[in-house]
N, C-alpha and C. Protein backbone atom coordinates (compact mmCIF):
# COMPACT_ATOMS: atom_id res chain seq x y z
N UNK A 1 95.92 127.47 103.88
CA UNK A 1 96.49 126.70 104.97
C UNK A 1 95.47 125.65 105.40
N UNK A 2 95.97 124.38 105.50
CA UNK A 2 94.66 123.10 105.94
C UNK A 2 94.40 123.66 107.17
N UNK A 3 93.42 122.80 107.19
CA UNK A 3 92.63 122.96 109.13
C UNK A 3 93.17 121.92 109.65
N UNK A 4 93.22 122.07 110.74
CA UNK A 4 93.80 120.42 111.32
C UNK A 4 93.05 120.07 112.80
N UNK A 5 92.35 119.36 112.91
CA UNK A 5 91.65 119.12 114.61
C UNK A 5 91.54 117.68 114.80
N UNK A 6 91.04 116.99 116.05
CA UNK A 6 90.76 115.69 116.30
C UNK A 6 89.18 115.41 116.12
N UNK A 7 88.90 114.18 115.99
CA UNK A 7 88.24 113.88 115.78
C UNK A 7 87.52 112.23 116.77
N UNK A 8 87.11 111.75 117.55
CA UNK A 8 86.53 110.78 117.87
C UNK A 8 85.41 110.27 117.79
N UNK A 9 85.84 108.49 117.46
CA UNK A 9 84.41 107.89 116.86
C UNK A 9 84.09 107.04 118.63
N UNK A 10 82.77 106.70 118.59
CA UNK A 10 81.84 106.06 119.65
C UNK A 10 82.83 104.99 120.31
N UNK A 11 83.93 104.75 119.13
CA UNK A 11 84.24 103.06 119.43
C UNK A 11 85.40 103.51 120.13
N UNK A 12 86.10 104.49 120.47
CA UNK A 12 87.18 104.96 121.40
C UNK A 12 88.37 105.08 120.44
N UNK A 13 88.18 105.21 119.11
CA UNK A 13 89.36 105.63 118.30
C UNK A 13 89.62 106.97 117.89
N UNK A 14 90.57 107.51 117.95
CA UNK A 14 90.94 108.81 117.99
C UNK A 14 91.62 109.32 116.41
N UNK A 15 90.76 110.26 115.93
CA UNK A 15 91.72 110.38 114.04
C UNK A 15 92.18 112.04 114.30
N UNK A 16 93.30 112.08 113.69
CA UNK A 16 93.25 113.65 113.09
C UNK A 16 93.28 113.88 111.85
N UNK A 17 92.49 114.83 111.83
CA UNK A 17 91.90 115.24 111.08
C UNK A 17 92.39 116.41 110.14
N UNK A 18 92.63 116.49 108.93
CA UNK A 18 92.79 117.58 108.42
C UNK A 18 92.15 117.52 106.81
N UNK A 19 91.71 119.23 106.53
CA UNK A 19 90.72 119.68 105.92
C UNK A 19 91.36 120.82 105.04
N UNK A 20 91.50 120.50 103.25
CA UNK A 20 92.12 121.25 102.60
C UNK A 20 91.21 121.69 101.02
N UNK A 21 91.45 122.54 100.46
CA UNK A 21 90.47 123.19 99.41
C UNK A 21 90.81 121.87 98.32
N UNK A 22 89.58 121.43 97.61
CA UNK A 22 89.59 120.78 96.39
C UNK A 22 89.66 121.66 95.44
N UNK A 23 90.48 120.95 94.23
CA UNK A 23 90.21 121.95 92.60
C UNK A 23 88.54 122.17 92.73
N UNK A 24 87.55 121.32 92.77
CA UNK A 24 86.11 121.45 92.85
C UNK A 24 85.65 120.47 93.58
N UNK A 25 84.01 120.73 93.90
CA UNK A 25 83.15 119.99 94.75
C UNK A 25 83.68 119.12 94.91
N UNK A 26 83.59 118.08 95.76
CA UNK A 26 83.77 116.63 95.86
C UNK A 26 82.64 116.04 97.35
N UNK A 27 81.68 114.90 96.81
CA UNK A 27 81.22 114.31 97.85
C UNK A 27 81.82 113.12 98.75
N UNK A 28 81.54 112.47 99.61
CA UNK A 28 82.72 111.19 99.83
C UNK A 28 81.81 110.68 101.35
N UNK A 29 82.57 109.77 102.27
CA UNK A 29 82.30 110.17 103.41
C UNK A 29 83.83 108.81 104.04
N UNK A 30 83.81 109.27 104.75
CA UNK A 30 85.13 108.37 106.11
C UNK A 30 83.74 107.60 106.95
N UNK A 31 84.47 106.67 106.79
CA UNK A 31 84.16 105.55 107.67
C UNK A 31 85.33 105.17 108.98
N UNK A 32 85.09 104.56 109.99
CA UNK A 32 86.04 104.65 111.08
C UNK A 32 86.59 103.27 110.69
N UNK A 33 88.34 102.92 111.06
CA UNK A 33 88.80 101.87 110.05
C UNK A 33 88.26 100.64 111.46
N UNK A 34 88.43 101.35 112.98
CA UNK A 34 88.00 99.74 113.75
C UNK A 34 86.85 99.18 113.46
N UNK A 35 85.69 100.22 113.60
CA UNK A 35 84.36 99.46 113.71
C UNK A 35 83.59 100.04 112.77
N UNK A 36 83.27 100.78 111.60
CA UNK A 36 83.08 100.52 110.51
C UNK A 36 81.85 101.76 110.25
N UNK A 37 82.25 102.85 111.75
CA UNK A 37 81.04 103.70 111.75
C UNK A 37 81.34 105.03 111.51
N UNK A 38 80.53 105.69 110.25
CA UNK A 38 80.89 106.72 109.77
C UNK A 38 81.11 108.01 110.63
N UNK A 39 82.17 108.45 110.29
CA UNK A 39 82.45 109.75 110.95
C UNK A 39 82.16 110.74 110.37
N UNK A 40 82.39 111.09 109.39
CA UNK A 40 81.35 112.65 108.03
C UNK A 40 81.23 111.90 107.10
N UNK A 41 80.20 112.63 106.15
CA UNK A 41 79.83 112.65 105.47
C UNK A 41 80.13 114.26 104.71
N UNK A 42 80.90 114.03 103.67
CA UNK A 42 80.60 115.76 102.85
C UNK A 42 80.51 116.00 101.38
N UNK A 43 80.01 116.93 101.27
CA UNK A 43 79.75 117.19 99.80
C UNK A 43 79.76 118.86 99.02
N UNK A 44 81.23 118.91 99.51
CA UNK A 44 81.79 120.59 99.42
C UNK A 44 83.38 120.47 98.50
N UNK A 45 83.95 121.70 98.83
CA UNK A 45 85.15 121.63 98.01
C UNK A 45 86.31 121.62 99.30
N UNK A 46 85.53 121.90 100.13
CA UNK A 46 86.82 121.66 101.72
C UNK A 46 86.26 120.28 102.46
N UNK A 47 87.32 119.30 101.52
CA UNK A 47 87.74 117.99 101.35
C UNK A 47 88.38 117.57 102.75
N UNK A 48 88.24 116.72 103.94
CA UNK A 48 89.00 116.34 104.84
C UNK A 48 89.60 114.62 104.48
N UNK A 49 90.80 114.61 105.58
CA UNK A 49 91.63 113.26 105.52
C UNK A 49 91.64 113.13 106.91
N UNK A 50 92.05 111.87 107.21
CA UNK A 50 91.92 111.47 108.41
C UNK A 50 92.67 110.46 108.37
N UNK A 51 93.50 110.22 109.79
CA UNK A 51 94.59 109.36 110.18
C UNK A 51 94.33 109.00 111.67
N UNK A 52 94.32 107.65 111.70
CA UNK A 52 94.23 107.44 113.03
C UNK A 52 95.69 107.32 113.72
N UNK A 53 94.94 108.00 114.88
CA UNK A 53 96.27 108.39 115.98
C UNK A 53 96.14 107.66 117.22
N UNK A 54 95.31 107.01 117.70
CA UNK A 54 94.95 106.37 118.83
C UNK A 54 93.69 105.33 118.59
N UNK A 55 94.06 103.88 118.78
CA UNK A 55 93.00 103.25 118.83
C UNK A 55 92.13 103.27 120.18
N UNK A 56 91.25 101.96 120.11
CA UNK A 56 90.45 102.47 120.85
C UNK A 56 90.77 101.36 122.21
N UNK A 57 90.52 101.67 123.30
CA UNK A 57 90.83 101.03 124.77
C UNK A 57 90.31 99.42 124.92
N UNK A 58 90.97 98.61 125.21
CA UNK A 58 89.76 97.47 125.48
C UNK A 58 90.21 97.11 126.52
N UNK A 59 89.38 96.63 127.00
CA UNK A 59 88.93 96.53 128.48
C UNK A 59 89.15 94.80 129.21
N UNK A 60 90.00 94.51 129.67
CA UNK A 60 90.51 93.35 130.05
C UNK A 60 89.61 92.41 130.10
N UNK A 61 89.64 91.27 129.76
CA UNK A 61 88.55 90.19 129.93
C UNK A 61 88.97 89.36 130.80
């Protein structure tokens, strides 16, 4: 059964997250798609995906 949780990057964007067995190892890492700052890094066989669900707030100018 995947794992499934949230996840937030610095820049106020919100991903969920879910985490499922690879055939084998796999390294990789997610980058955040607004501002370009990594969220994991892994190098196992429980592989995560990520979907953003909420961007991030901006603040009226």
């Amino acid at each position: 059964m995947p794992k499934t949780d949230h996840r937030s990057c610095t820049c106020g964007a919100v991903y969920r997250r879910i985490e499922a067995i690879a055939a084998a190892r796999e390294s990789g890492s997610y980058e955040c798609a607004v501002c370009g700052a990594t969220l994991e890094s892994w190098n196992t066989a429980w592989v995560p995906s990520y979907r953003l669900i909420v961007g991030p707030i901006r603040k009226p100018e």
